[in-house]
C-alpha atoms as a PDB file:
ATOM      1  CA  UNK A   1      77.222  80.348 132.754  1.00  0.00           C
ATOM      2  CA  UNK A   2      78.231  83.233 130.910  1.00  0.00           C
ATOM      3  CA  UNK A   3      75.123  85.190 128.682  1.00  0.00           C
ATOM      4  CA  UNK A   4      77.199  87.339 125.610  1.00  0.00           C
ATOM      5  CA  UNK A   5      75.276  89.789 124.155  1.00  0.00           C
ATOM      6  CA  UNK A   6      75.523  92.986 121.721  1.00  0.00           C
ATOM      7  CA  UNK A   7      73.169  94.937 122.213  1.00  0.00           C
ATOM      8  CA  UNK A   8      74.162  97.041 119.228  1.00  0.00           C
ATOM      9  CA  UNK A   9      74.011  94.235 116.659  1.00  0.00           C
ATOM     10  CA  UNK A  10      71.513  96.113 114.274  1.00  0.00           C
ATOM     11  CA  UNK A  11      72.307  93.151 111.552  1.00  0.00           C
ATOM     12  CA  UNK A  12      70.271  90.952 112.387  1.00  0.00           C
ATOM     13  CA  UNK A  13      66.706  91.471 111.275  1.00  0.00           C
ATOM     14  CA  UNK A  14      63.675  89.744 111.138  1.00  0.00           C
ATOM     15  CA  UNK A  15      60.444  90.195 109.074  1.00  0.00           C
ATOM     16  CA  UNK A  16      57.268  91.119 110.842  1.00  0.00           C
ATOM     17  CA  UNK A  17      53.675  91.884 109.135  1.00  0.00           C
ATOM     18  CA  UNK A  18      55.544  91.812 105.852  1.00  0.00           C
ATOM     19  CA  UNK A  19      57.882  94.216 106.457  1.00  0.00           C
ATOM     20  CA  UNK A  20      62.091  93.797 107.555  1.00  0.00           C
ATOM     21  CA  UNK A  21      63.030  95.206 110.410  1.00  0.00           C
ATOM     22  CA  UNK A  22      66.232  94.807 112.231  1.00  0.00           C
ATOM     23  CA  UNK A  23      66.471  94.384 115.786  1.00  0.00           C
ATOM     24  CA  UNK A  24      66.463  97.202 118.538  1.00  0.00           C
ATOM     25  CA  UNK A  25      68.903  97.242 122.096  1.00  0.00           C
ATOM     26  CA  UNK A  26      65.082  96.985 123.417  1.00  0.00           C
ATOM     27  CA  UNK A  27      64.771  93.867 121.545  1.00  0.00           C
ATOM     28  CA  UNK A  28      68.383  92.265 122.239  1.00  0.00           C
ATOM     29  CA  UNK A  29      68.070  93.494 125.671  1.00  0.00           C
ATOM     30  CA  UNK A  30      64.772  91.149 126.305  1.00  0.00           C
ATOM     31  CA  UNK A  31      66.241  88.194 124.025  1.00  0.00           C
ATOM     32  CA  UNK A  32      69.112  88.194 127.361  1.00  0.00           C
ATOM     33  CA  UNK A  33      66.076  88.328 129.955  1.00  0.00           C
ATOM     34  CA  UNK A  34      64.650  85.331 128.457  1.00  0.00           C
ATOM     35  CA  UNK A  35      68.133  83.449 128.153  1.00  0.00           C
ATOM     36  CA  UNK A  36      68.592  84.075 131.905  1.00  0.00           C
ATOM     37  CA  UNK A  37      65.090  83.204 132.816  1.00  0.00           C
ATOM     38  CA  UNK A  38      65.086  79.920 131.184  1.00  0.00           C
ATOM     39  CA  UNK A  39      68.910  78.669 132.360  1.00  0.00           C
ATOM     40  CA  UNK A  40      68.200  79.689 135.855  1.00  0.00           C
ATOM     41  CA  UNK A  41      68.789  76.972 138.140  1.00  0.00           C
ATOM     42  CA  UNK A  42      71.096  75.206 135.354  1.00  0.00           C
ATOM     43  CA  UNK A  43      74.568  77.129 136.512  1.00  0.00           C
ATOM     44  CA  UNK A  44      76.662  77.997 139.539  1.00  0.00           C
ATOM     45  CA  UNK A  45      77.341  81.630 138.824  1.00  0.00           C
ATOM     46  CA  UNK A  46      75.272  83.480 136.113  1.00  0.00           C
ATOM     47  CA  UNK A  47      77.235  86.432 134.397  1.00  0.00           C
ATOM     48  CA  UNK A  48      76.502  88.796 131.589  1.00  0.00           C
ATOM     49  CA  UNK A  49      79.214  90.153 129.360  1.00  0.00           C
ATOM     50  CA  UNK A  50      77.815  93.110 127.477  1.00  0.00           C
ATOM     51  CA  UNK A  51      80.506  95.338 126.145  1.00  0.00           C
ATOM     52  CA  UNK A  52      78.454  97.651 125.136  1.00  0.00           C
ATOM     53  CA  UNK A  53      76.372  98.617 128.342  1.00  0.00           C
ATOM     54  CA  UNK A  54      72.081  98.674 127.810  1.00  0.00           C
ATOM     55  CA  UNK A  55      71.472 102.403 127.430  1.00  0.00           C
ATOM     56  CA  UNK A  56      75.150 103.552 129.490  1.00  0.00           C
ATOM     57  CA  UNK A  57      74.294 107.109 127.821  1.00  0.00           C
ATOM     58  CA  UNK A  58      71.387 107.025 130.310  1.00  0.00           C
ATOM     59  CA  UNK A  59      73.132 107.485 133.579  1.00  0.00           C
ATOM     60  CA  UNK A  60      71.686 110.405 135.277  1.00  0.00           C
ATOM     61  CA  UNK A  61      68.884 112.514 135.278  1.00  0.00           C
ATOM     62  CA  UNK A  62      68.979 115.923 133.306  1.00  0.00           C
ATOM     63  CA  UNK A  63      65.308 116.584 133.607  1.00  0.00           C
ATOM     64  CA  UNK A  64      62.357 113.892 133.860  1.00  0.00           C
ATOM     65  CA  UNK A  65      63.775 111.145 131.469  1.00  0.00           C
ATOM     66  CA  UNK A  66      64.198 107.761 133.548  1.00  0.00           C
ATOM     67  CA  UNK A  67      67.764 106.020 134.717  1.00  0.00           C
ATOM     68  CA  UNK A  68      67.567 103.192 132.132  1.00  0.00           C
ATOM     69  CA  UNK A  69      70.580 101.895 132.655  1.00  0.00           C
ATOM     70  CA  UNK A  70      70.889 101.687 136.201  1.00  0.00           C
ATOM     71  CA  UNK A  71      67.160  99.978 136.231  1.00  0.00           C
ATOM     72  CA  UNK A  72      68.062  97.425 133.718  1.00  0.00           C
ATOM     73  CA  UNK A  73      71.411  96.947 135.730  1.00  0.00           C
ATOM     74  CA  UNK A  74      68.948  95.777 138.970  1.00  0.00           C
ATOM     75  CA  UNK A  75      66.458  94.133 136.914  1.00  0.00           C
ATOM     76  CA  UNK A  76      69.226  91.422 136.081  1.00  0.00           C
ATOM     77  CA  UNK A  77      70.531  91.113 139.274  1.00  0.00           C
ATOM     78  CA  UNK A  78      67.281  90.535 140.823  1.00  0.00           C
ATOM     79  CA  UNK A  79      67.032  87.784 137.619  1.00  0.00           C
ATOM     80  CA  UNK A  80      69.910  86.183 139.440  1.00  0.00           C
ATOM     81  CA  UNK A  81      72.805  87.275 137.685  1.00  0.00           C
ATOM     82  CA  UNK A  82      75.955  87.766 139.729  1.00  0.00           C
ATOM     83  CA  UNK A  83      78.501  89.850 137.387  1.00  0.00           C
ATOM     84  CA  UNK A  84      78.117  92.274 135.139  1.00  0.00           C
ATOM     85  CA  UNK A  85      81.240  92.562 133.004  1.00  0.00           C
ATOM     86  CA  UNK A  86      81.428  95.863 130.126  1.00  0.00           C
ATOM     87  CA  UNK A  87      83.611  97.694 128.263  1.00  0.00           C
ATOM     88  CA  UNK A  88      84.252 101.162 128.898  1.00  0.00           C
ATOM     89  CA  UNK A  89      81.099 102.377 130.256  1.00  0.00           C
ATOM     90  CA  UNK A  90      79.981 105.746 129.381  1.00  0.00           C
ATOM     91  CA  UNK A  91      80.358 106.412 133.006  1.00  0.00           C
ATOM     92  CA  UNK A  92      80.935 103.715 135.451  1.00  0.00           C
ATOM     93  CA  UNK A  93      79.235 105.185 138.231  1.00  0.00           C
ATOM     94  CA  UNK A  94      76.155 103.404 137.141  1.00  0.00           C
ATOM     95  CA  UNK A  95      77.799 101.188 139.015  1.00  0.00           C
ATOM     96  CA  UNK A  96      76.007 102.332 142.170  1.00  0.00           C
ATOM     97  CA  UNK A  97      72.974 101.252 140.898  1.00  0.00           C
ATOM     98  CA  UNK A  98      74.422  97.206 142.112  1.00  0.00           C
ATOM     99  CA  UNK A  99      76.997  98.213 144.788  1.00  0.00           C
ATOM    100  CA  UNK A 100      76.500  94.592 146.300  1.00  0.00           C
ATOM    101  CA  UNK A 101      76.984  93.076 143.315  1.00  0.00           C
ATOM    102  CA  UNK A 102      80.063  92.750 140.464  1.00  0.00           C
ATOM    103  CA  UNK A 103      80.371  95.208 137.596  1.00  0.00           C
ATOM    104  CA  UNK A 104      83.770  94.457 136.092  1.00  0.00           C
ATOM    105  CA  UNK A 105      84.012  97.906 133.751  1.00  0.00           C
ATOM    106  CA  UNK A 106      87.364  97.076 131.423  1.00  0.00           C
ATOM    107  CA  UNK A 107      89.081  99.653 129.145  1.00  0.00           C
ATOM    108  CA  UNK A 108      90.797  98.240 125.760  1.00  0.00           C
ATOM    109  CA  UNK A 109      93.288 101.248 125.495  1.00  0.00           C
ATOM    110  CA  UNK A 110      96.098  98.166 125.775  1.00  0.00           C
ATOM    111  CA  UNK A 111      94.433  97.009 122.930  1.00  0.00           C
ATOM    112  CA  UNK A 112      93.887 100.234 121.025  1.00  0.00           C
ATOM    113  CA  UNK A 113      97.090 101.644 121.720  1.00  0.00           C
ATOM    114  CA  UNK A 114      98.322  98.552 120.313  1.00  0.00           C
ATOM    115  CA  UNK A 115      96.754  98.769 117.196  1.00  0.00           C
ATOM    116  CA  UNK A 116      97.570 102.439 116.169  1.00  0.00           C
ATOM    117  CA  UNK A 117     101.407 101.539 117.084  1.00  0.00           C
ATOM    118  CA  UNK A 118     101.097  98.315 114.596  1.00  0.00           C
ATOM    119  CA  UNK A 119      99.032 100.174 111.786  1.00  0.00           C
ATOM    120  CA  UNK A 120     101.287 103.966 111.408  1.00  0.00           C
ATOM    121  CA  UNK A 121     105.012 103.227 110.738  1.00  0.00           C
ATOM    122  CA  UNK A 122     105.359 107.059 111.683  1.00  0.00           C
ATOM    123  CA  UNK A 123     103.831 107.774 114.661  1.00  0.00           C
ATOM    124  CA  UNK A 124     105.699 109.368 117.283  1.00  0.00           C
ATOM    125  CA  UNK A 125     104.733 110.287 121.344  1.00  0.00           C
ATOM    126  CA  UNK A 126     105.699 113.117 123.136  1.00  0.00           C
ATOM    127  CA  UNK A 127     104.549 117.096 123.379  1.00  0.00           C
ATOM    128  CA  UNK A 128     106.845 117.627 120.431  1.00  0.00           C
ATOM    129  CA  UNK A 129     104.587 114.706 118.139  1.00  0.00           C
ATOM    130  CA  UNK A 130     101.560 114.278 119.444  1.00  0.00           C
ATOM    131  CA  UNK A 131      98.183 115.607 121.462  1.00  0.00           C
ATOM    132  CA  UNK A 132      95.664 114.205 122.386  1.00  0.00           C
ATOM    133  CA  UNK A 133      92.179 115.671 121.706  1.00  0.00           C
ATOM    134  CA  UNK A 134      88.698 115.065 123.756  1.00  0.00           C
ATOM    135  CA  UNK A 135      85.692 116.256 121.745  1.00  0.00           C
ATOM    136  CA  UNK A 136      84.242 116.884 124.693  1.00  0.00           C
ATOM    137  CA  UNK A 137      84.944 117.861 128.501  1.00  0.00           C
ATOM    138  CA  UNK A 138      82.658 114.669 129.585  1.00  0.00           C
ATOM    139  CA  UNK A 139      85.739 112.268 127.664  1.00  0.00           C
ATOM    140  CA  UNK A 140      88.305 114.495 129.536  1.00  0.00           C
ATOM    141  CA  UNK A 141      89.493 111.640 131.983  1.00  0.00           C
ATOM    142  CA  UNK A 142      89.376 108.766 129.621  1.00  0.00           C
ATOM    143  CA  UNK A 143      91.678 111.266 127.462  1.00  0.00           C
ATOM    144  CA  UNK A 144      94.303 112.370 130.218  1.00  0.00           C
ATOM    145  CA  UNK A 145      95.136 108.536 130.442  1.00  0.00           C
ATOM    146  CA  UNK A 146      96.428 108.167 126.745  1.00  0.00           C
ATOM    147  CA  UNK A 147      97.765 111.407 127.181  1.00  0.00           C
ATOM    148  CA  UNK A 148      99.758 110.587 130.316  1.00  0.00           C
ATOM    149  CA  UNK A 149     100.673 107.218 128.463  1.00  0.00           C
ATOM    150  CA  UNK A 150     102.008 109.136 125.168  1.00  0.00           C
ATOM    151  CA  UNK A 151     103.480 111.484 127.685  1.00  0.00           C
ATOM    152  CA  UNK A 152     101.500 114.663 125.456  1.00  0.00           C
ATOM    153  CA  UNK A 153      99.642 117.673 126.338  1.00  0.00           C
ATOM    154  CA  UNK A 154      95.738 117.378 126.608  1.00  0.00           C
ATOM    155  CA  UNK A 155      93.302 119.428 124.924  1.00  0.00           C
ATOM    156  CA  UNK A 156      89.677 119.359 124.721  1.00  0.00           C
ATOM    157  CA  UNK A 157      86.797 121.397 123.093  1.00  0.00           C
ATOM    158  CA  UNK A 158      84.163 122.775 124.574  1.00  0.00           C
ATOM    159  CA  UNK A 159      80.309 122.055 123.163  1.00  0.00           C
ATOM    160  CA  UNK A 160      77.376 124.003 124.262  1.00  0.00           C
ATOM    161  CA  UNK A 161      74.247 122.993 123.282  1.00  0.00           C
ATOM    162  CA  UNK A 162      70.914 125.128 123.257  1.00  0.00           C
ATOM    163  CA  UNK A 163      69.158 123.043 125.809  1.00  0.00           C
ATOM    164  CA  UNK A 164      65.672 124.780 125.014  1.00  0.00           C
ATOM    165  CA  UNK A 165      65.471 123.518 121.045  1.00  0.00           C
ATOM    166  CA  UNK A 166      65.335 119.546 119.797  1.00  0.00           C
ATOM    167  CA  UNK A 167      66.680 119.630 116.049  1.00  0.00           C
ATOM    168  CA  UNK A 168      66.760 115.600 114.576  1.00  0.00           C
ATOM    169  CA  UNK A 169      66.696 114.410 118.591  1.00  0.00           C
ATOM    170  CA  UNK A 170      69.526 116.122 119.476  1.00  0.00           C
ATOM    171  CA  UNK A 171      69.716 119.977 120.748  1.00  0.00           C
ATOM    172  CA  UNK A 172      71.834 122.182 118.365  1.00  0.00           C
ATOM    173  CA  UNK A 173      74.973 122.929 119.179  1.00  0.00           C
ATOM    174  CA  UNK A 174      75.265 126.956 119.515  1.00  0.00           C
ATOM    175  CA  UNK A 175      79.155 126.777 120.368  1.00  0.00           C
ATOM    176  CA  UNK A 176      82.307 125.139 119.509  1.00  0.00           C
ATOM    177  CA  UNK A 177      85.792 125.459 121.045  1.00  0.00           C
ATOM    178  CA  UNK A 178      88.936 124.537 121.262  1.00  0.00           C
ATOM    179  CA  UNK A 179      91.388 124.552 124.987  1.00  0.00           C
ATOM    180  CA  UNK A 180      94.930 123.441 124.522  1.00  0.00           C
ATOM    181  CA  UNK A 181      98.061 124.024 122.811  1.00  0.00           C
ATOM    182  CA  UNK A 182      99.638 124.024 119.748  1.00  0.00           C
ATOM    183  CA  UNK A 183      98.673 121.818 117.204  1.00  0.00           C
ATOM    184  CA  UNK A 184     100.536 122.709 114.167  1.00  0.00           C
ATOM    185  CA  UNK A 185     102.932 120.269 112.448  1.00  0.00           C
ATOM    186  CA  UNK A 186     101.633 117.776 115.056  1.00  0.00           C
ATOM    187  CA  UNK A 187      99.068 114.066 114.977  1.00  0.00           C
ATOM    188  CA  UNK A 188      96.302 114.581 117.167  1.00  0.00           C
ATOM    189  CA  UNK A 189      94.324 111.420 118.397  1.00  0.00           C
ATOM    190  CA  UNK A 190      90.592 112.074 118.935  1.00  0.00           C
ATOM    191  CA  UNK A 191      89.786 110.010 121.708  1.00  0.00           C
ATOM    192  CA  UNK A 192      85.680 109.280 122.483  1.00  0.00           C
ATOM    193  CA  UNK A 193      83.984 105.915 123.854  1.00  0.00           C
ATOM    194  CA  UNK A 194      81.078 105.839 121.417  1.00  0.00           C
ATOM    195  CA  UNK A 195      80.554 107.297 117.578  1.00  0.00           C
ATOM    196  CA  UNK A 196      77.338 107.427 116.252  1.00  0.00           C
ATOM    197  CA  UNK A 197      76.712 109.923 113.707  1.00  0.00           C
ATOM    198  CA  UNK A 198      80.293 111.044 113.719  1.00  0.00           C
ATOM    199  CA  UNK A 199      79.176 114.470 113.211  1.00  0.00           C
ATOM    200  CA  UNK A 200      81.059 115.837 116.512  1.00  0.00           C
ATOM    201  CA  UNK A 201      84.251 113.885 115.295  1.00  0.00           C
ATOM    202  CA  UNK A 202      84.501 115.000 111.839  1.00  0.00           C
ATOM    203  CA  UNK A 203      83.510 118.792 112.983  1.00  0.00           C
ATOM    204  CA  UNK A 204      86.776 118.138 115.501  1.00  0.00           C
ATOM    205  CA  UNK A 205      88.699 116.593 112.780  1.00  0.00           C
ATOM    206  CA  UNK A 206      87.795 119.399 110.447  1.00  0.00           C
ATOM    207  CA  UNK A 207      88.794 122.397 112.943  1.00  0.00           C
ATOM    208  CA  UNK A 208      92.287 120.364 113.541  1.00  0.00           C
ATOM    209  CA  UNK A 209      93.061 120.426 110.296  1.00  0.00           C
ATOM    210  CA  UNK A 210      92.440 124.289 110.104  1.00  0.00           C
ATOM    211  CA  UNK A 211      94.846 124.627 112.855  1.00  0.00           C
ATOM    212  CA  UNK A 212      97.465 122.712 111.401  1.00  0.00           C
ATOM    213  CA  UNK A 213      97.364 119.339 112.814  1.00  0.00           C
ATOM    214  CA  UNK A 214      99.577 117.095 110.158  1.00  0.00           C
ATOM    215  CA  UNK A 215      97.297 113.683 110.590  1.00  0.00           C
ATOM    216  CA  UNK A 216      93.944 113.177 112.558  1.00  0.00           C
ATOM    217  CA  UNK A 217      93.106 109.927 114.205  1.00  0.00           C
ATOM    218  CA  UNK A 218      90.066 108.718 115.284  1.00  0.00           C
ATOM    219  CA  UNK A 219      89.965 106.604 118.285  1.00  0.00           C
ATOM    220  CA  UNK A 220      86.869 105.209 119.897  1.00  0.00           C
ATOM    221  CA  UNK A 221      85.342 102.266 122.030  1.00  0.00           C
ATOM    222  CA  UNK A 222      82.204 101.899 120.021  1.00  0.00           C
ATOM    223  CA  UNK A 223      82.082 102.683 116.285  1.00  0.00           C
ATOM    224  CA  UNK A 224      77.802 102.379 115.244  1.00  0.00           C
ATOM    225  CA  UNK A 225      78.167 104.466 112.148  1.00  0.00           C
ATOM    226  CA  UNK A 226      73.990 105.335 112.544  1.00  0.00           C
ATOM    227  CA  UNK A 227      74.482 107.764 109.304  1.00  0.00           C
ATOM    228  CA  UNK A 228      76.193 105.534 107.065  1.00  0.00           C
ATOM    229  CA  UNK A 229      80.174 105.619 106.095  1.00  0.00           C
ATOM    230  CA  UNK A 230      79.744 107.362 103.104  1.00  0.00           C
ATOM    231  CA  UNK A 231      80.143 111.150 104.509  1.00  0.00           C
ATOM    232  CA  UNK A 232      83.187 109.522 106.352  1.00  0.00           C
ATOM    233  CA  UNK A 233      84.758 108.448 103.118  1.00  0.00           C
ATOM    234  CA  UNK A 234      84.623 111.848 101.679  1.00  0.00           C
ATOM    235  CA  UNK A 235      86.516 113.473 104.019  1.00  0.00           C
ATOM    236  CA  UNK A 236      89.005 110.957 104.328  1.00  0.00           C
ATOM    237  CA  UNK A 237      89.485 111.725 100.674  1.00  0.00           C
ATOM    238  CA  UNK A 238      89.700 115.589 101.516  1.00  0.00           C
ATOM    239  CA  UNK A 239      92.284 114.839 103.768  1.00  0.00           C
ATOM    240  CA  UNK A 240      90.374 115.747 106.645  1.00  0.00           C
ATOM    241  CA  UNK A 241      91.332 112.671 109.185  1.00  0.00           C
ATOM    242  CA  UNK A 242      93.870 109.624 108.572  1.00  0.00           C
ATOM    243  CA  UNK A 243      92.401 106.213 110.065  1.00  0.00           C
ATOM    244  CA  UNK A 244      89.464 105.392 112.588  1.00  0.00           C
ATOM    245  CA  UNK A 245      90.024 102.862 115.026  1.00  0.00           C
ATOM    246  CA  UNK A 246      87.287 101.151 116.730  1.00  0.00           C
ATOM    247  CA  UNK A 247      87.264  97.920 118.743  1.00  0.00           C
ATOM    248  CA  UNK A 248      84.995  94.551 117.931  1.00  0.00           C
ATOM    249  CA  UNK A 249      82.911  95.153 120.626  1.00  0.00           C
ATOM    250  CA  UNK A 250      80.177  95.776 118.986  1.00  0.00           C
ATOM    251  CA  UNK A 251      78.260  95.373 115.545  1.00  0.00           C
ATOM    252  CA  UNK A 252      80.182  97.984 112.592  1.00  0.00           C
ATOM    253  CA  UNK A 253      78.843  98.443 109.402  1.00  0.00           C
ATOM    254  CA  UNK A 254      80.162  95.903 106.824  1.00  0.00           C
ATOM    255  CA  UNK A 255      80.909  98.740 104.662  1.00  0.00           C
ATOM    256  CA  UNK A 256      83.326 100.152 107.286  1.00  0.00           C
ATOM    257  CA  UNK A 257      84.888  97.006 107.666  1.00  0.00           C
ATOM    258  CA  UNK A 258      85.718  97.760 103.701  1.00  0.00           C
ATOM    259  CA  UNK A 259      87.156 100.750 103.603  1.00  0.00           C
ATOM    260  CA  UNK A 260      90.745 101.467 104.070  1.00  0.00           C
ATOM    261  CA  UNK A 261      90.635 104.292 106.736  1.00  0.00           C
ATOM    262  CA  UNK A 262      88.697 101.970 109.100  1.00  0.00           C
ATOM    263  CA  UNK A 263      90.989  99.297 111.404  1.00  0.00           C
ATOM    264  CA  UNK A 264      89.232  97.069 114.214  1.00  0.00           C
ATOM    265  CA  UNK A 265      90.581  96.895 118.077  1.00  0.00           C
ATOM    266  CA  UNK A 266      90.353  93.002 118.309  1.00  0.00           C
ATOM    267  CA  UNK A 267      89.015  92.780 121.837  1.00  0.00           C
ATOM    268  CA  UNK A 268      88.257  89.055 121.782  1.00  0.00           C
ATOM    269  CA  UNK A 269      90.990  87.465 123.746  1.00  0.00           C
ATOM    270  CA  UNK A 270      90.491  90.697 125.744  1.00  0.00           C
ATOM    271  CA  UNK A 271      86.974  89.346 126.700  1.00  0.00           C
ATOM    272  CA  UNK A 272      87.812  85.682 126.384  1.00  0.00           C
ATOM    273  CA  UNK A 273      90.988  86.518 129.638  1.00  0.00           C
ATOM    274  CA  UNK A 274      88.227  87.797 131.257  1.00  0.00           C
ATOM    275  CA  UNK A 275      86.247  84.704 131.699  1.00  0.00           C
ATOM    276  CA  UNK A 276      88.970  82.120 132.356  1.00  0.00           C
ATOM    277  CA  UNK A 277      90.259  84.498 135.067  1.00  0.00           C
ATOM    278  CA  UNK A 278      86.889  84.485 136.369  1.00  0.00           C
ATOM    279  CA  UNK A 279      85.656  80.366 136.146  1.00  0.00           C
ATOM    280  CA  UNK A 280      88.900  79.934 137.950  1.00  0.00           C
ATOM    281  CA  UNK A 281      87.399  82.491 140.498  1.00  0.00           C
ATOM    282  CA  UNK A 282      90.668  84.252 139.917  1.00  0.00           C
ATOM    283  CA  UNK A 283      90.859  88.288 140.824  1.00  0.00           C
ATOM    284  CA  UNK A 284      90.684  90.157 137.241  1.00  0.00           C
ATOM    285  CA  UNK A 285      92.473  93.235 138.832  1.00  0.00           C
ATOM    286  CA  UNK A 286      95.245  92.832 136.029  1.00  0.00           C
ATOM    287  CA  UNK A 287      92.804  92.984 133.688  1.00  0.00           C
ATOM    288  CA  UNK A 288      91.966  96.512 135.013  1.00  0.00           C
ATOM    289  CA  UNK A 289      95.371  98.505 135.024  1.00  0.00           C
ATOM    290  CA  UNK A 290      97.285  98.087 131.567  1.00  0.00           C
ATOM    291  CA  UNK A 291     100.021 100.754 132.434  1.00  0.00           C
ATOM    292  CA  UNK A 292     102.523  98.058 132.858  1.00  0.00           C
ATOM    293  CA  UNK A 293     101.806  96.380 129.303  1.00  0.00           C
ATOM    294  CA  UNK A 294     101.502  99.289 127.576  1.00  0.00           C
ATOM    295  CA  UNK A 295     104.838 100.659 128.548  1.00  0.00           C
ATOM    296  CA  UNK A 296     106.497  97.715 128.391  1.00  0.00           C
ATOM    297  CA  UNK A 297     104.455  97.855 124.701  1.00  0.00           C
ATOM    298  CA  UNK A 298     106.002 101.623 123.664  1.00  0.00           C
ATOM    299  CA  UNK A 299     109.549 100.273 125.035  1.00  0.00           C
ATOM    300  CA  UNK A 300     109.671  97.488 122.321  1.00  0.00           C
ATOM    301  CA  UNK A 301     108.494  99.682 119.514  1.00  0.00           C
ATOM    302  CA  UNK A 302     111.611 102.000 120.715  1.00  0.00           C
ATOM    303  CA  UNK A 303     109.636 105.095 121.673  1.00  0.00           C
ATOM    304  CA  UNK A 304     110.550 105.674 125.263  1.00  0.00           C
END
């Protein structure tokens, strides 16, 4: 049996005491208990594909908050569930919360690599071309793979945050920097697993484009758009970034889906490999490593 879930799907709402509300992760997140709890017995293997992981952001412990993720990780293996299968977990040593247990955590840079070669008739790899940015120095490994794929330098900026003040849930950020090279004349692909706000990826975008960068793109696992599109819209009109690419793995906006600087990662047959390799209790390691298809990928489109 295999229990599909999106934890993210904030589209589907429901009216309670006269009022619409759309449902939480807290909300989907019980909905998959109760799945599991009343199949049990039915199946030979449960397994839960959840691309995008029950709190992942909440992985360790910064002060007193609770490990939600690793807790809701063991609560469904002690439900009985046998694999855990996700998509580019904001850091997959949550894994050690279920060491006895499978956590199958995929990446989708075949796909997404895929799709920005398909969608930009110009774009061109190598240091001369191309660099590849990492808002952040906690996406610095998940960057040095596209960048070792694109054969490009790596860069990265550095965000401090005053710890001590809360300003709309989040603590201010007091600095911003960028570490690499050049950037002028050049695309730059901003690579992150999750968007939300998109503040941190248009303030990237922004100091790019200061630099000299000739095209911004935007290249994440998870696109949730929790501000709304339209700030994104206006500076694609300014010119400030070129295209967003995002995969299906979770709910987007229909508005994004509209507009002409968004393009969706199909990760379906992605997810749908996945479970025939697995019913046939086939190993899913070549699911795992897509250096092989992805070069063999750049050699087609002549850029190697």
């Amino acid at each position: 049996m295999y229990f599909i879930t999106d934890v993210g799907n904030c589209g589907i709402s429901y009216t309670r005491n006269g009022k619409l509300s759309s449902m939480t992760p807290d909300e989907h997140y019980q909905d998959l208990k109760r799945l599991i709890a009343a199949t049990r017995g039915l199946g030979y293997r449960m397994n839960v594909i959840m691309p995008l992981l029950y709190e992942s952001r909440q992985h360790k412990i910064a002060g007193r908050e609770s490990l939600d993720c690793a807790m809701s990780l063991q609560e469904l293996i002690f439900l009985g569930v046998q694999n855990i299968m996700t998509i580019d977990a904001h850091n997959s040593h949550v894994q050690n919360a279920i060491p006895n247990h499978g956590f199958e955590n995929l990446h989708a840079n075949y796909q997404q690599i895929k799709a920005i070669l398909s969608t930009e008739s110009d774009f061109r790899i190598g240091d001369e071309h191309l660099v590849v940015a990492s808002p952040d120095l906690g996406g610095l490994e998940r960057c040095r793979y596209f960048s070792e794929q694109f054969h490009t330098e790596l860069a990265v900026f550095y965000k401090h945050r005053d710890l001590s003040r809360i300003v709309n849930g989040r603590s201010p950020i007091t600095e911003f920097r960028f570490m690499g090279g050049e950037v002028k004349g050049k695309d730059v692909v901003i690579i992150d697993d999750l968007l939300a706000s998109g503040d941190t990826a248009l303030r990237v975008c922004r100091e790019l484009k200061a630099m000299g960068a000739r095209k911004n793109y935007i290249m994440c696992t998870f696109a949730l758009f929790t501000d709304g599109v339209a700030r994104f819209s206006e500076a694609f009109a300014d010119g400030v970034f070129n295209r967003v690419y995002a995969t299906n793995g979770t709910y987007v906006p229909p508005e994004a889906l509209k507009c002409e600087w968004y393009h969706t990662v199909d990760t379906s047959r992605f997810i749908a490999l996945y479970i025939d390799s697995f019913n046939r209790n086939e190993s899913v390691s070549r699911l795992l490593d897509n250096t092989v298809k992805i070069r063999a990928l750049l050699e087609q489109k002549g850029l190697l």
